[in-house]
Protein backbone atom coordinates (compact mmCIF):
# COMPACT_ATOMS: atom_id res chain seq x y z
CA UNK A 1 55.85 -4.14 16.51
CA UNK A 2 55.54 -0.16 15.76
CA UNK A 3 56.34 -1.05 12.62
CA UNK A 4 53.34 -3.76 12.13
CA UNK A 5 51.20 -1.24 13.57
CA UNK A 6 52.32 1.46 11.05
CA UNK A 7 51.50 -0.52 8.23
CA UNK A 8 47.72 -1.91 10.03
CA UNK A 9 46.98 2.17 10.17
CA UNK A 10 48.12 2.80 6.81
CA UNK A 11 46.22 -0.34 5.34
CA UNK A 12 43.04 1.25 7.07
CA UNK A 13 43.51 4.53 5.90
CA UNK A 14 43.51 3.42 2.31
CA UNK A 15 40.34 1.40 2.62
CA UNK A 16 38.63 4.80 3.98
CA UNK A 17 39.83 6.51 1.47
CA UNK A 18 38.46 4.00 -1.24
CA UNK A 19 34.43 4.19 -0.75
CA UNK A 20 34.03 1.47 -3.14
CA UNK A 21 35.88 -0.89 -0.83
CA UNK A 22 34.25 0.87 1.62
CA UNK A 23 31.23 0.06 0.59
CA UNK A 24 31.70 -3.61 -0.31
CA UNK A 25 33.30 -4.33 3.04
CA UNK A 26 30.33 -1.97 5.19
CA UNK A 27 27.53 -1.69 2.78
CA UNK A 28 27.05 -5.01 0.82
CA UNK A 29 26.81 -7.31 4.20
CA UNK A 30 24.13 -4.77 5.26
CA UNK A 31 21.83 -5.25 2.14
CA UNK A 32 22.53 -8.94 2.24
CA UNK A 33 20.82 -9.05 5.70
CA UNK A 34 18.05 -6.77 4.82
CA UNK A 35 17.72 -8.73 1.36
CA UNK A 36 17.99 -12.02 2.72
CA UNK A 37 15.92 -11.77 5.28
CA UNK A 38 13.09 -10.61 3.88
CA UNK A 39 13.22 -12.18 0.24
CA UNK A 40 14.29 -15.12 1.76
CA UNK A 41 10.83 -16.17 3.33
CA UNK A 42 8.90 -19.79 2.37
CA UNK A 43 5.98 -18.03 4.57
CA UNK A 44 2.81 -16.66 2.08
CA UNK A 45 1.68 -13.33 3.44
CA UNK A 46 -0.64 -10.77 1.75
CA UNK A 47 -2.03 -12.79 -1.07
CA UNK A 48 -4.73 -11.60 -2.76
CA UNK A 49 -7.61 -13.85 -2.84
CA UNK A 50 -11.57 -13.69 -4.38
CA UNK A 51 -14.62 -14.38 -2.79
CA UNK A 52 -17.69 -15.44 -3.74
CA UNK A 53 -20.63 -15.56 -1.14
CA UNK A 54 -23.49 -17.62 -2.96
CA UNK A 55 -25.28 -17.27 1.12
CA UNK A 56 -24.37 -14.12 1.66
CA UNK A 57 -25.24 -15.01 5.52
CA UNK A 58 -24.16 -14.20 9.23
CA UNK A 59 -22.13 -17.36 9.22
CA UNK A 60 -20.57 -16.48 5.67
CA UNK A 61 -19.72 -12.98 6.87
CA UNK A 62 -17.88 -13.93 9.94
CA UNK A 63 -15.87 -16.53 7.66
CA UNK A 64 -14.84 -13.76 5.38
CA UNK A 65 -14.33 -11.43 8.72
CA UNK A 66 -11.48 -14.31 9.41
CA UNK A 67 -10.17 -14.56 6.86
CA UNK A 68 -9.86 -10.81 5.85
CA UNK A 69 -8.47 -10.23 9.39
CA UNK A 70 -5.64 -13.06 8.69
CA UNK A 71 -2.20 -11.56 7.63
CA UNK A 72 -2.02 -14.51 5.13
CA UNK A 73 -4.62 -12.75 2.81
CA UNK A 74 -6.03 -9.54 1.16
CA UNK A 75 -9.52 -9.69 0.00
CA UNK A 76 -9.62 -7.66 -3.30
CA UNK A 77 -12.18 -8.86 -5.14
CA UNK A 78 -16.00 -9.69 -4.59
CA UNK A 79 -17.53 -11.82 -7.55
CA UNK A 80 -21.04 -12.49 -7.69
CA UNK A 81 -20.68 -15.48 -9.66
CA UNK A 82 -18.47 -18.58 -11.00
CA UNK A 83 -17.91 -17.72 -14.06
CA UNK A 84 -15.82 -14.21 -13.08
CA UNK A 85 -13.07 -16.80 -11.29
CA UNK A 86 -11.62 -17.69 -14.58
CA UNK A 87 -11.26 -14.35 -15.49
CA UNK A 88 -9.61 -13.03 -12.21
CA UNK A 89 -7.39 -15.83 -12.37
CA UNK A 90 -5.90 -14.50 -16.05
CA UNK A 91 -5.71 -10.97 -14.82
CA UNK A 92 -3.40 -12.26 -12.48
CA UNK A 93 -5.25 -10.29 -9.78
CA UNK A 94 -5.71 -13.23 -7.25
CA UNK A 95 -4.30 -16.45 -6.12
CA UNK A 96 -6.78 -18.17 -4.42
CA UNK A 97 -10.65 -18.07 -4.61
CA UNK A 98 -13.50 -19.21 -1.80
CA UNK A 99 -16.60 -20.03 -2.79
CA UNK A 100 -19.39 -20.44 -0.42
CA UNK A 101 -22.30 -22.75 -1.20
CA UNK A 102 -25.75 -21.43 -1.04
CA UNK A 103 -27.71 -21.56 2.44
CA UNK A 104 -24.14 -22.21 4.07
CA UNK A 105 -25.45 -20.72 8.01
CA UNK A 106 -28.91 -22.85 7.11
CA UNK A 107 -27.02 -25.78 6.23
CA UNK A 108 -24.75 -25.43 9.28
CA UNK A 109 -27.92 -25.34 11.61
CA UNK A 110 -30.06 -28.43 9.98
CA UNK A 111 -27.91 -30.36 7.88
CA UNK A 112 -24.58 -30.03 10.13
CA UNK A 113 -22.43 -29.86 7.21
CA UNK A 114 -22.04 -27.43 4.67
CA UNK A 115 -19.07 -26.87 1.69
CA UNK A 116 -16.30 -24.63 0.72
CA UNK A 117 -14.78 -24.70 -2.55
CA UNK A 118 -11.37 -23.20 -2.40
CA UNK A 119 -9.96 -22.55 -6.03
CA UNK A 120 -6.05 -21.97 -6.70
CA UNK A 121 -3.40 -21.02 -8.83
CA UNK A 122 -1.67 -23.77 -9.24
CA UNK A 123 1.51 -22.53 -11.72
CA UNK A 124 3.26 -22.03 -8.51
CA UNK A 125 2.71 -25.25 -6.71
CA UNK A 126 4.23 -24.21 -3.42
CA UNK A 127 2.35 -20.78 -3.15
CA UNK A 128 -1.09 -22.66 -4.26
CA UNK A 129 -0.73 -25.22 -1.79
CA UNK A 130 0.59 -23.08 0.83
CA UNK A 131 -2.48 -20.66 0.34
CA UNK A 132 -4.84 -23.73 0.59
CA UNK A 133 -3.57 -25.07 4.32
CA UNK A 134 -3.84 -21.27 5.55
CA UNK A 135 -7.38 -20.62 4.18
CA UNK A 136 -8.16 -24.66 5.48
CA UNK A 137 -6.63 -23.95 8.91
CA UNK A 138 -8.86 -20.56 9.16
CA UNK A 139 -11.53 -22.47 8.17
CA UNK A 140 -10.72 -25.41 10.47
CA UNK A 141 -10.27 -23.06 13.43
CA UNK A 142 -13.90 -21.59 13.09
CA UNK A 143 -15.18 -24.75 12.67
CA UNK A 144 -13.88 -26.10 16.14
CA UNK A 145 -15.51 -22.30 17.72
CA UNK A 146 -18.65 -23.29 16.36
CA UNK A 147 -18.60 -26.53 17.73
CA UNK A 148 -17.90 -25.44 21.70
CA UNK A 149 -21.15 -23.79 21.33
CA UNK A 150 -23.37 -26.57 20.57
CA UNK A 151 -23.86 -30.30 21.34
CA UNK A 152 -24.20 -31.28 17.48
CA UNK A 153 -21.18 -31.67 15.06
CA UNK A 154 -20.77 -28.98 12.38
CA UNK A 155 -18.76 -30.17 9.30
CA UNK A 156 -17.14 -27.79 7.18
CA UNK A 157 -16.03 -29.42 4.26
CA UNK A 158 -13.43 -27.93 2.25
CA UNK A 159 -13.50 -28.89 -1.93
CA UNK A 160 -9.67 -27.97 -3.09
CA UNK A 161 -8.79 -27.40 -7.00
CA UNK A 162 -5.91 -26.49 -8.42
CA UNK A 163 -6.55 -24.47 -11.79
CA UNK A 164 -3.98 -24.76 -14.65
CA UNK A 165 -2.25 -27.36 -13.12
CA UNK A 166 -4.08 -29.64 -11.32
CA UNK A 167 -1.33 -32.46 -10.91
CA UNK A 168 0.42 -29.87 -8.79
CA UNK A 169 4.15 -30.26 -10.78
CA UNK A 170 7.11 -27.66 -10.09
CA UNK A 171 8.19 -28.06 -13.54
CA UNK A 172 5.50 -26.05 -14.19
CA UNK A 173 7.20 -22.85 -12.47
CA UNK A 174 10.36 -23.80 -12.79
CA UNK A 175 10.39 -23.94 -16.60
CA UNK A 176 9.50 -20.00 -17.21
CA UNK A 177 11.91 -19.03 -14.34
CA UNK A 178 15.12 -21.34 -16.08
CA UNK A 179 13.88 -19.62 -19.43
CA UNK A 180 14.68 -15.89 -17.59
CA UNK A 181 17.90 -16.73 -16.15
CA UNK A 182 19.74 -18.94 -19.06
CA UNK A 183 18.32 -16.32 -21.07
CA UNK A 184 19.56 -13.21 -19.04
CA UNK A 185 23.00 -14.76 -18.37
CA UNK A 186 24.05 -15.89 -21.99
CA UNK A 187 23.10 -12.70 -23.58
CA UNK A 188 24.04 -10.13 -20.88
CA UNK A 189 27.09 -11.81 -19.51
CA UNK A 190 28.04 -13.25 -22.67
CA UNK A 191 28.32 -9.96 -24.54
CA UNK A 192 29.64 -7.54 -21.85
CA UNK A 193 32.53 -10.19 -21.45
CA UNK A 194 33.03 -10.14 -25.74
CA UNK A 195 33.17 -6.22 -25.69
CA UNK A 196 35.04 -5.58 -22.96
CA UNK A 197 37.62 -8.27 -23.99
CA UNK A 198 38.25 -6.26 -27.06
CA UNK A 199 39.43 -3.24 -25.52
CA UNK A 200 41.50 -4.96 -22.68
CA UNK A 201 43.20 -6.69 -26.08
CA UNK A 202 43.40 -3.17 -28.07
CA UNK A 203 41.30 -4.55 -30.34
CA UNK A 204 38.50 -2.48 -30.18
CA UNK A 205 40.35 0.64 -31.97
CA UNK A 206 41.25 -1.43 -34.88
CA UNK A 207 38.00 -2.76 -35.35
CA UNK A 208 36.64 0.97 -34.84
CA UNK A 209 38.94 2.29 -37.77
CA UNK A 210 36.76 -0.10 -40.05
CA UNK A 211 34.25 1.39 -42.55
CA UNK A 212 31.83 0.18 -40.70
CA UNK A 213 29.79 2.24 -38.25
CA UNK A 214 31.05 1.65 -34.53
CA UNK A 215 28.18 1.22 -33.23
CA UNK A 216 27.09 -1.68 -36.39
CA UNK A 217 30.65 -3.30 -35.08
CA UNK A 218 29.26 -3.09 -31.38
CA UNK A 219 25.96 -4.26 -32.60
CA UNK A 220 27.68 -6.95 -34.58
CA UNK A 221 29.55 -8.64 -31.69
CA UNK A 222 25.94 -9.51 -30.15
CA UNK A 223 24.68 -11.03 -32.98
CA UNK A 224 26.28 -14.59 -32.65
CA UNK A 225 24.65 -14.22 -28.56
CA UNK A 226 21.09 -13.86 -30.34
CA UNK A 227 21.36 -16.64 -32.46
CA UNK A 228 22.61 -18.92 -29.90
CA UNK A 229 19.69 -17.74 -27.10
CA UNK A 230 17.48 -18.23 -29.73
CA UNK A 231 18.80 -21.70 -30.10
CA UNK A 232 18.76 -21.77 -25.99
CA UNK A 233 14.31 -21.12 -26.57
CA UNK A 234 14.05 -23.98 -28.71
CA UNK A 235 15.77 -26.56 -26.82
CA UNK A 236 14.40 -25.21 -23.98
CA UNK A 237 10.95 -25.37 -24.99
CA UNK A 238 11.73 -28.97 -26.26
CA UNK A 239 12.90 -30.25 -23.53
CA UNK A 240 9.96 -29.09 -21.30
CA UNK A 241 6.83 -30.33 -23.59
CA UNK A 242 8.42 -33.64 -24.48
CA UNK A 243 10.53 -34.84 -21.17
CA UNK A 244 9.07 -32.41 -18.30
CA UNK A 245 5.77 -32.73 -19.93
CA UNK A 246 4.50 -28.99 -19.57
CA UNK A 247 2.18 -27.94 -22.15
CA UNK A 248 2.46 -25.16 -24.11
CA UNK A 249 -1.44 -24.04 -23.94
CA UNK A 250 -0.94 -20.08 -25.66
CA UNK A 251 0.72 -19.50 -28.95
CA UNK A 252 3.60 -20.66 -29.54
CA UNK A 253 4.55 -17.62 -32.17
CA UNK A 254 3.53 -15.34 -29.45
CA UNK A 255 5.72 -17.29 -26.97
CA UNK A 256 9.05 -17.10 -29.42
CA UNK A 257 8.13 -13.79 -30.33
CA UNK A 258 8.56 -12.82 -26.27
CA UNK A 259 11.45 -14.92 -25.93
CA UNK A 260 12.71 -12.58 -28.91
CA UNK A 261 12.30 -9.65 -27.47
CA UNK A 262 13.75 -10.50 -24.00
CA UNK A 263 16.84 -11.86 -25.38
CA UNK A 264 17.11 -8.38 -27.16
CA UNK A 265 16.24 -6.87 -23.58
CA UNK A 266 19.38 -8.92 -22.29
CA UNK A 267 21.91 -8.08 -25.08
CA UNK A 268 21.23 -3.99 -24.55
CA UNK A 269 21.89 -5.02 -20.94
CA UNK A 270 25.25 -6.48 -21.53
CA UNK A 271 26.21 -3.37 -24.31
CA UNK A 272 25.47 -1.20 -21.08
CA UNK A 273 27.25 -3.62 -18.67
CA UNK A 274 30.55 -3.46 -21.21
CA UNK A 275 30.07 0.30 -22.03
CA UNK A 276 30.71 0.87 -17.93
CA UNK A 277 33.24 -1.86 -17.12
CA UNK A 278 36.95 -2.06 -18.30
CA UNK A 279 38.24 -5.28 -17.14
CA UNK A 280 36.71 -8.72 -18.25
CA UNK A 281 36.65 -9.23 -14.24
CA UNK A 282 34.42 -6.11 -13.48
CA UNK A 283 31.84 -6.86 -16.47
CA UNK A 284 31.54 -10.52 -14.92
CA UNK A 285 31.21 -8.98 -11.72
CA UNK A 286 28.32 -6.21 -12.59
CA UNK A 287 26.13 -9.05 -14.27
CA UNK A 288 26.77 -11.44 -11.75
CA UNK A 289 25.55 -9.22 -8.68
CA UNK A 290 23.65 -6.82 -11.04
CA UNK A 291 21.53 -9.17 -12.82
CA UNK A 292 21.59 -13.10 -11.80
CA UNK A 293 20.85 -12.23 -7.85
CA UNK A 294 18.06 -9.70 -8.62
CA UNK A 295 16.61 -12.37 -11.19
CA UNK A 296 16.97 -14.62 -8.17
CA UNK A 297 15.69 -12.59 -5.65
CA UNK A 298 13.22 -9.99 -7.06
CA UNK A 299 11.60 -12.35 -10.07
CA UNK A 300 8.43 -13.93 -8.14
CA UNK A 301 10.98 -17.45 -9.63
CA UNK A 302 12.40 -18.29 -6.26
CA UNK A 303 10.34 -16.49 -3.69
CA UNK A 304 6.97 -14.71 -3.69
CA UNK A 305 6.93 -11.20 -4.55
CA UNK A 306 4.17 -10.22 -2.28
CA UNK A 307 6.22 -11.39 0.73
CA UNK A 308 8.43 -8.83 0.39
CA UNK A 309 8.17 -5.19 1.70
CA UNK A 310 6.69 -2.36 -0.39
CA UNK A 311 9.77 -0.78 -0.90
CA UNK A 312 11.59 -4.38 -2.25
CA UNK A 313 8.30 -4.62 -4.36
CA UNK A 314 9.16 -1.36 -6.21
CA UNK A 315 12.31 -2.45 -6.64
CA UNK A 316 11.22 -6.16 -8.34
CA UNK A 317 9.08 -3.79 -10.79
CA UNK A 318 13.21 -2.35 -12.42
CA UNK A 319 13.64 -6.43 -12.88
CA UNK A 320 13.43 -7.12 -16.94
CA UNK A 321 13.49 -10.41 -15.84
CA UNK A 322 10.41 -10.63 -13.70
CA UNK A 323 8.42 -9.44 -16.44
CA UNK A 324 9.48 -11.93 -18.88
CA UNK A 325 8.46 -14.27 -16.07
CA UNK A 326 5.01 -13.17 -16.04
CA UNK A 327 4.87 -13.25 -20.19
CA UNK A 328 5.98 -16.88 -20.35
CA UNK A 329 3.97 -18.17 -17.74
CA UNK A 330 0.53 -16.60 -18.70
CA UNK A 331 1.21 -17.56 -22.63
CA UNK A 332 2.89 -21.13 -21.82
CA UNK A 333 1.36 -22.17 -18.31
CA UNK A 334 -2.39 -19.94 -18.78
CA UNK A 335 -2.91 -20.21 -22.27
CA UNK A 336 -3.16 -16.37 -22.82
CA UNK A 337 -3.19 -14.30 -25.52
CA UNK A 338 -1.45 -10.78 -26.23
CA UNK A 339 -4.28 -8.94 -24.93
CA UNK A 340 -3.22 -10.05 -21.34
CA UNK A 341 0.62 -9.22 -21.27
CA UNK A 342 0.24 -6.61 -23.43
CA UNK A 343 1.75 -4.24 -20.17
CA UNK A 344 4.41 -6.46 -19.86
CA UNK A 345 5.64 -6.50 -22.90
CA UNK A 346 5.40 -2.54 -23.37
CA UNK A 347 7.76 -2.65 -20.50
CA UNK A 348 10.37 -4.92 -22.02
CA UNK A 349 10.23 -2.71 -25.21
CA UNK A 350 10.76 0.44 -22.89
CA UNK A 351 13.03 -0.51 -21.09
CA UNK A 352 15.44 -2.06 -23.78
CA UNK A 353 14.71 1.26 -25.74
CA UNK A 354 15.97 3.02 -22.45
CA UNK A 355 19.37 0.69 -22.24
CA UNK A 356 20.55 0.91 -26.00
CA UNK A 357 19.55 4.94 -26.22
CA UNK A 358 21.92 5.11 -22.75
CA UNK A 359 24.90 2.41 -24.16
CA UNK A 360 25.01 4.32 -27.36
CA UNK A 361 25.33 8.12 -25.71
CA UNK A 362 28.27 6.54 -23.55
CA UNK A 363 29.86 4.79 -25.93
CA UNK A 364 29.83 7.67 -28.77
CA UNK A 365 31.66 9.71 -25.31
CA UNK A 366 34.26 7.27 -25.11
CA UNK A 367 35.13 7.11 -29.27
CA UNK A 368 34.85 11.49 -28.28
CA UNK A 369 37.40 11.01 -25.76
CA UNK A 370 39.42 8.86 -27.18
């Protein structure tokens, strides 16, 4: 029995002493709980929403009061007409508009009745809809307070609409967040794995002794992961205008031309993925838990963004994949042009600038080294 307990205190001793281990055993069910538990949330909380007070009344202002107070929503913007909804709505600024008839308190006190139009994103049918029954419920609740204090029925008559996808399908935000994570897997995953087989095999050296430059005969190895991803768009795309029936409402160049340059965003991912790892098992590993959970988790695919605290916000903004995200569904779902992801796509560009510049200063150290 000493002898069990010998070995038990060595054992532990070498797992201190390994702070990776360490870290995996301590660390990783820590940031699970913290990640899961906040990312993890079907509940809509600080969406930003527009208002538009044709009345611009007592009644009106204690509606917006209510809602502003509500945790569900953050008033940000303040149109003074219709036609600036349209345009909030492709900024991407708000989810959810009110509109307020005319005369609403006057219509309340002769009529009885009055109308609010609530307006929503609808290329996340969940979030829309959510966003609807909170704002209806708010509006609901002041509804029955107005009615203890007289003997009359008030009617408050909510008009829903669901902007850019009216017929409410999930297909419609499902297809940009399948496009980011076949996308992000084939390439990244796909070429760490190629590279790093090569040196496990000893094959890297004699491909390095080639004329060719090393870093051409890294580059080379991706190529067959580009064409094949590009192949991935197409199908992709065909599968989703002619069997899910989503429309493709932007350009179409400008949509392949994204795809393009996110599947180039992946590949400098995987050359930094296979200029770290040196098993096959470790470069699976470091896309798998570097790259699909965070596309998961941090994308605005799976769960809302604005859910999450600041801090986990921040950390969504270091996600390639929740920018590509964005791209596909304003050109594919919105119908918008250039002008409005222009942001986005500067960050793709920087950030796969930032990757290859890093891959190729590491990997020139290793051929120093070696």
């Amino acid at each position: 029995m000493r002898q069990f307990w010998i070995f038990v205190r060595k054992e532990l001793w070498h797992i201190l002493r390994d702070r990776q281990t360490l870290f995996v055993l301590i660390g990783m069910p820590v940031a699970q709980i913290l990640i899961f538990g906040f990312a993890l949330s079907n509940e809509v909380k600080n969406s930003k929403i527009a208002i538009v007070d044709h009345a611009r009344d007592n009644a009106s202002g204690e509606l917006i009061n209510r809602l502003e107070s509500s945790k569900y929503f953050e008033i940000t913007d303040f149109l003074n007409s219709d036609h600036e909804i349209e345009k909030a709505f492709k900024k991407g600024s708000v989810r959810l508009a009110v509109v307020i008839a005319p005369h609403f308190e006057e219509s309340l006190k002769h009529e009885n009745k009055s109308s609010i139009q609530l307006i929503a994103d609808g290329t996340d049918p969940n979030v829309g809809t959510t966003l609807v029954s909170y704002a209806s419920a708010i509006i609901g609740d002041y509804q029955n307070e107005l009615l203890q204090n007289t003997k009359l029925p008030y009617t408050i008559k909510p008009e829903i609409r669901m902007i850019y996808n009216e017929q409410l399908k999930a297909s419609y935000n499902y297809v940009p967040g399948v496009m980011a994570m076949v996308l992000l897997l084939v390439c990244s995953l796909m070429t760490s794995v190629a590279i790093v087989r090569e040196k496990e095999l000893g094959m890297m050296e004699v491909l390095l002794v080639s004329p060719l430059n090393p870093f051409f005969v890294v580059i080379s190895k991706t190529v067959p992961y580009l064409i094949i991803s590009i192949i991935n768009v197409v199908s992709i795309l065909l599968l989703s205008y002619f069997v899910l029936e989503v429309p493709i409402k932007g350009s179409l160049m400008l949509l392949f031309a994204e795809s393009i340059l996110f599947i180039v965003t992946s590949l400098s991912l995987g050359l930094f993925i296979s200029s770290n790892a040196k098993t096959q098992t470790a470069a699976m590993f470091g896309t798998l838990i570097g790259l699909f959970m965070p596309t998961l988790l941090f994308s605005g695919f799976m769960f809302p963004i604005d859910n999450m605290p600041v801090p986990m916000q921040v950390i969504s903004n270091i996600i390639p994949s929740k920018w590509f995200f964005i791209i596909v569904k304003s050109v594919m779902i919105k119908g918008l042009g250039f002008a409005s992801i222009w942001k986005e796509t500067l960050i793709l560009l920087a950030f796969t600038s930032f990757m290859i510049f890093v891959s190729v200063k590491k990997f020139n150290k290793r051929l120093e080294i070696a």
